[in-house]
C-alpha atoms as a PDB file:
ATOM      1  CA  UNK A   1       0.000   0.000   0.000  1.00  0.00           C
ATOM      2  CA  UNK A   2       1.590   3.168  -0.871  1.00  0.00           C
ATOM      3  CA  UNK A   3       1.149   6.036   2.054  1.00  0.00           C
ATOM      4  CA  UNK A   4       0.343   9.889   0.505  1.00  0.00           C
ATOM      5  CA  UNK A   5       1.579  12.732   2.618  1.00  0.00           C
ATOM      6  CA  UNK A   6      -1.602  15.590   2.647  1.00  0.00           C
ATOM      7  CA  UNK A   7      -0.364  18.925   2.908  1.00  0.00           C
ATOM      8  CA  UNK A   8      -3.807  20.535   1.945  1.00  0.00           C
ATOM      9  CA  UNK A   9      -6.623  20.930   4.481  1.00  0.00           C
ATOM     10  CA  UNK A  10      -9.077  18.975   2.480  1.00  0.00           C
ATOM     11  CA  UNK A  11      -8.412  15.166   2.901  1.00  0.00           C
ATOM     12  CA  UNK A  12     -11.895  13.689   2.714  1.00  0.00           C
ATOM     13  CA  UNK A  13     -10.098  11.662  -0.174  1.00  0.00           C
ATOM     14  CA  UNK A  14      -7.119  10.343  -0.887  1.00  0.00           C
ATOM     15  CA  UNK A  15      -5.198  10.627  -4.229  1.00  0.00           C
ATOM     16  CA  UNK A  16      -4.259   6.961  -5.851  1.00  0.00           C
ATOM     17  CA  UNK A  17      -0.716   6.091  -7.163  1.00  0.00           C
ATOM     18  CA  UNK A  18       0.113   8.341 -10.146  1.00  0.00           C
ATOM     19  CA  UNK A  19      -1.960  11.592  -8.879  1.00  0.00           C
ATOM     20  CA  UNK A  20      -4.343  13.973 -11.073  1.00  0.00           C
ATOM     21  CA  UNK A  21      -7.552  12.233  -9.663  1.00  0.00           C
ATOM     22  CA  UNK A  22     -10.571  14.815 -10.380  1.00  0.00           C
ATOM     23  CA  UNK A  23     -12.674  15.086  -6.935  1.00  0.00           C
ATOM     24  CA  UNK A  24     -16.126  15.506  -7.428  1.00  0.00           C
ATOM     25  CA  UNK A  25     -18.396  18.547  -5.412  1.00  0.00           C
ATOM     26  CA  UNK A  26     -15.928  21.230  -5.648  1.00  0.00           C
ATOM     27  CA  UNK A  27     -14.569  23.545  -5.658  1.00  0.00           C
ATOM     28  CA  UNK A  28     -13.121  22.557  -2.247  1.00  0.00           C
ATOM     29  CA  UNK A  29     -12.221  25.429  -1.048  1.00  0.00           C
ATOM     30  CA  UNK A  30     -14.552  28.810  -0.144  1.00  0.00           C
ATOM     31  CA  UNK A  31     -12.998  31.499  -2.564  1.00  0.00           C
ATOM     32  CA  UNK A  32     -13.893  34.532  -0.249  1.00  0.00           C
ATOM     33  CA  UNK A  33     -11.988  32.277   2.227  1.00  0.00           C
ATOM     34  CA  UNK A  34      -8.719  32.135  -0.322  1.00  0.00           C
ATOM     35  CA  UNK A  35      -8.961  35.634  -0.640  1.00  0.00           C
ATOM     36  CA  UNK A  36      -8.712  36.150   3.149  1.00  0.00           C
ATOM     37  CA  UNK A  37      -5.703  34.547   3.795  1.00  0.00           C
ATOM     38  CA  UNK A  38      -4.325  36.726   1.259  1.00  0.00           C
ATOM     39  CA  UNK A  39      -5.833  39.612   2.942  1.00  0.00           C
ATOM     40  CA  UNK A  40      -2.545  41.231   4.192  1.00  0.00           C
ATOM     41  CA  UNK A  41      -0.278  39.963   1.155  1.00  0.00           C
ATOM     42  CA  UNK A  42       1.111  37.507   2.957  1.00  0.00           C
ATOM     43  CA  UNK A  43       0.000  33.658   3.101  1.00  0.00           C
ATOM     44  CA  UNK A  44       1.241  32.348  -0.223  1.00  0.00           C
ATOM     45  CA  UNK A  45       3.161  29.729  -1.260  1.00  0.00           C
ATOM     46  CA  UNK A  46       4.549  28.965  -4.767  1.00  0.00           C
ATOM     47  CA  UNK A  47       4.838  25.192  -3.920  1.00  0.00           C
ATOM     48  CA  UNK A  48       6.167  23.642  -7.059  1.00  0.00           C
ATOM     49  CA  UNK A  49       8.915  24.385  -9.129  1.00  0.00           C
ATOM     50  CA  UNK A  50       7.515  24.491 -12.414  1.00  0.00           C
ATOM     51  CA  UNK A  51       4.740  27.294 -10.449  1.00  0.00           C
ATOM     52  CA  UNK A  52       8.047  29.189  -9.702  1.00  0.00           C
ATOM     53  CA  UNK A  53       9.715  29.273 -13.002  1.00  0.00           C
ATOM     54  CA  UNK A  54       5.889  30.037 -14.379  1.00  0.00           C
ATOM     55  CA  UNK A  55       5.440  33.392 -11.973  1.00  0.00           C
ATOM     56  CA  UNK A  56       9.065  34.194 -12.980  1.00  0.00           C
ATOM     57  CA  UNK A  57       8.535  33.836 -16.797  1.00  0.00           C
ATOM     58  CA  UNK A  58       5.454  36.620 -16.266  1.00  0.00           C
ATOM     59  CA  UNK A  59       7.563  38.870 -14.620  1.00  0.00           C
ATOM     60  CA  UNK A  60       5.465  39.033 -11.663  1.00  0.00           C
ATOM     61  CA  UNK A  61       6.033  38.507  -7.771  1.00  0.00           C
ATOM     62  CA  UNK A  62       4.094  37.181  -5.346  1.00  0.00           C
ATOM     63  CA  UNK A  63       1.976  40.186  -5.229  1.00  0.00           C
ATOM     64  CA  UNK A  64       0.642  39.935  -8.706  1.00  0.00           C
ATOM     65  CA  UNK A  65      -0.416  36.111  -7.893  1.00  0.00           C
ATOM     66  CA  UNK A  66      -2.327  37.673  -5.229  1.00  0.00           C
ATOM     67  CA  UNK A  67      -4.118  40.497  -7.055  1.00  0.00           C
ATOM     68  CA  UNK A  68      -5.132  37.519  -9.408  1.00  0.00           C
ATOM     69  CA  UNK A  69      -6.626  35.226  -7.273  1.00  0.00           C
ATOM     70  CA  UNK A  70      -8.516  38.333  -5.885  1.00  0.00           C
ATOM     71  CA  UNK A  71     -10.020  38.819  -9.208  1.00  0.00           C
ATOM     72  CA  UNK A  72     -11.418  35.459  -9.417  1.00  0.00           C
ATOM     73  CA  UNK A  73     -15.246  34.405  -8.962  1.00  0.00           C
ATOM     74  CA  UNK A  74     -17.017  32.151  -8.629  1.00  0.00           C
ATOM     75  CA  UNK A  75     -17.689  31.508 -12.712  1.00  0.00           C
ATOM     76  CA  UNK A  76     -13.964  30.951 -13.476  1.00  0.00           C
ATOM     77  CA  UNK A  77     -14.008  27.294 -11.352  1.00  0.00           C
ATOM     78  CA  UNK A  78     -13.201  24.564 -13.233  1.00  0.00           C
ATOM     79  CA  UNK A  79     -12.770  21.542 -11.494  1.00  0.00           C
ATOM     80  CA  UNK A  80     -10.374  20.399  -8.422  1.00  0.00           C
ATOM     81  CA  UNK A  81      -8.151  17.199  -8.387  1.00  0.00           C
ATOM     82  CA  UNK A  82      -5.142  15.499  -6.405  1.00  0.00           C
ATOM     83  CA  UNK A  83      -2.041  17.177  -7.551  1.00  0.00           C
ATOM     84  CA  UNK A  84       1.792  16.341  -6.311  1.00  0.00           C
ATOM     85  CA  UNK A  85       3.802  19.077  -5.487  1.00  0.00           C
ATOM     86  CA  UNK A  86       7.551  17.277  -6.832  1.00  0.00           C
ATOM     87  CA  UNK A  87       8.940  16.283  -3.290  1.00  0.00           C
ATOM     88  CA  UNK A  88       5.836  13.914  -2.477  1.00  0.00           C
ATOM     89  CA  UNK A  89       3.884  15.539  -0.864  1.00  0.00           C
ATOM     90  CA  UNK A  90      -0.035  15.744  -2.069  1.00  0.00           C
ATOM     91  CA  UNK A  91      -2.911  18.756  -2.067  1.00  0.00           C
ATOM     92  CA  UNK A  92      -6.480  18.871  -3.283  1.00  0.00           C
ATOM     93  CA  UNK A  93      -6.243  21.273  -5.471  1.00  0.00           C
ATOM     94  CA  UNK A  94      -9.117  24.037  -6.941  1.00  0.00           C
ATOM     95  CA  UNK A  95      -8.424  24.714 -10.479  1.00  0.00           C
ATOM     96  CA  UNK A  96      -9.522  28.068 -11.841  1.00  0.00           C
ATOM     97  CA  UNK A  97      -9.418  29.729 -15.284  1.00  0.00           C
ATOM     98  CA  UNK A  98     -10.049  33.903 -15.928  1.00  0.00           C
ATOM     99  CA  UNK A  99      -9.452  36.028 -18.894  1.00  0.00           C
ATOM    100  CA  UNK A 100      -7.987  39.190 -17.947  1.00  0.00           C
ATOM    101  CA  UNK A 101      -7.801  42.686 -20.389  1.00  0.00           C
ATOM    102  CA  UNK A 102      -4.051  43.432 -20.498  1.00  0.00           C
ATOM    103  CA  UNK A 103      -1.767  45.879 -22.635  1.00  0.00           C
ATOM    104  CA  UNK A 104       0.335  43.823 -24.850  1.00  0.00           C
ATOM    105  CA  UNK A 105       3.346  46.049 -26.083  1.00  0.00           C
ATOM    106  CA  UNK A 106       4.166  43.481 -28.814  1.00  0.00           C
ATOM    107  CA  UNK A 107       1.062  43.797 -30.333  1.00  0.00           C
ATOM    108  CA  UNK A 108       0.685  47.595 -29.530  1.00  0.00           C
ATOM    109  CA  UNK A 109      -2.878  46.767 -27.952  1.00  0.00           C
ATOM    110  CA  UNK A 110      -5.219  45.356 -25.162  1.00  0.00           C
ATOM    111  CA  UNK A 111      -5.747  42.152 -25.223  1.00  0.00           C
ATOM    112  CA  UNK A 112      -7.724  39.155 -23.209  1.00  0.00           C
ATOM    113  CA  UNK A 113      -5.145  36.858 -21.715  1.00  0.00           C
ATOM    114  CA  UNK A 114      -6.142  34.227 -19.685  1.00  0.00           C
ATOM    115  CA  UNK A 115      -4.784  32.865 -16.952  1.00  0.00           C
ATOM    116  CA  UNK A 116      -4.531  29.032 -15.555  1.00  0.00           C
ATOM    117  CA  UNK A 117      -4.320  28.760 -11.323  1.00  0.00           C
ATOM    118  CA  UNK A 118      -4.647  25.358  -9.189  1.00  0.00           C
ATOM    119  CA  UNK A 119      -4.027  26.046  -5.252  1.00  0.00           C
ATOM    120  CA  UNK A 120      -5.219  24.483  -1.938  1.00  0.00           C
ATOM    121  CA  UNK A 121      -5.342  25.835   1.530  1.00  0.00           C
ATOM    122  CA  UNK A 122      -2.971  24.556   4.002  1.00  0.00           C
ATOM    123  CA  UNK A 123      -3.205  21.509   6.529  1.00  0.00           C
ATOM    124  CA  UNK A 124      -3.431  24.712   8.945  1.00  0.00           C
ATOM    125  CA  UNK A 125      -5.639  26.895   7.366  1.00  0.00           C
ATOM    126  CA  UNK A 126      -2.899  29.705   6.948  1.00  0.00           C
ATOM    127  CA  UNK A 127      -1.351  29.252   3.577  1.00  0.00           C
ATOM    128  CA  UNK A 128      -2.741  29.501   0.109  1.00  0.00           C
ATOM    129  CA  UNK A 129      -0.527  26.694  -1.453  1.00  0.00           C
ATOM    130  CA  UNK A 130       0.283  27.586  -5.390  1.00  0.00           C
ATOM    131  CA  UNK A 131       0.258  24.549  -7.842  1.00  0.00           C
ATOM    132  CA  UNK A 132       0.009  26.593 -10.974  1.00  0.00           C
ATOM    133  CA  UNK A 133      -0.336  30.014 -12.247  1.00  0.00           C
ATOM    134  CA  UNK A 134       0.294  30.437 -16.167  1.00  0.00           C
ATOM    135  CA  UNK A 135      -1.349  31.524 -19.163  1.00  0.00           C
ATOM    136  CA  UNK A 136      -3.211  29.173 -20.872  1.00  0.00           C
ATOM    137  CA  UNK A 137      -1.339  29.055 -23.891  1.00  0.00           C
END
């Protein structure tokens, strides 16, 4: 039997060998909730590597991560599932997609970009835990 280490404060489920499970009757988390922890700018964690390099590559900090996850409702849900943060460690994870209106100086013009998130709140209830942020593309 192989033993999954929950970082994430939902745990109703477990994930099965391999990860990526969908759970069923999300989204797991309350949003307004999310957005709470992030209240003061603190209580985020970029918890994978790939999420890292992915922030980096937009030129953001952790800051800009925050005023998008503010911006989300309740629409932009898509699904949640059992993701693996690279060190073993497992969350159940709410996945969330929103097109934001952004100047593009390439193409000299606004444009709707849209954005790909997947976070969890930690075992403690403190710390918005940061699977993915990207653009879709």
């Amino acid at each position: 039997m192989v033993s999954f280490h929950v970082i994430s404060e939902y745990s109703s489920t477990s994930p099965t060998y391999g990860g990526g499970e969908k759970i069923s009757g999300g989204p797991l988390y309350d949003l307004e909730r999310v957005k709470g922890i992030l209240k003061d700018g603190t209580g985020l964690n970029l918890i994978t590597k790939a999420c890292f390099s992915n922030v980096r590559e937009l030129g953001w900090d952790h800051d800009d991560v925050i005023r998008l996850i503010r911006s989300l409702g309740h629409a932009d849900y898509i699904d949640s599932e059992w993701c693996e943060n690279g060190k073993g460690a497992w969350a159940a994870c709410d996945a969330y997609s929103i097109r934001v209106l952004e100047w593009v100086p390439t193409a000299q013009k606004e444009m709707r970009i849209e954005y790909f998130l997947k976070f969890a709140i930690s075992k403690l209830g403190t710390m918005v835990l940061i699977f993915s942020c990207h653009t879709a593309t």
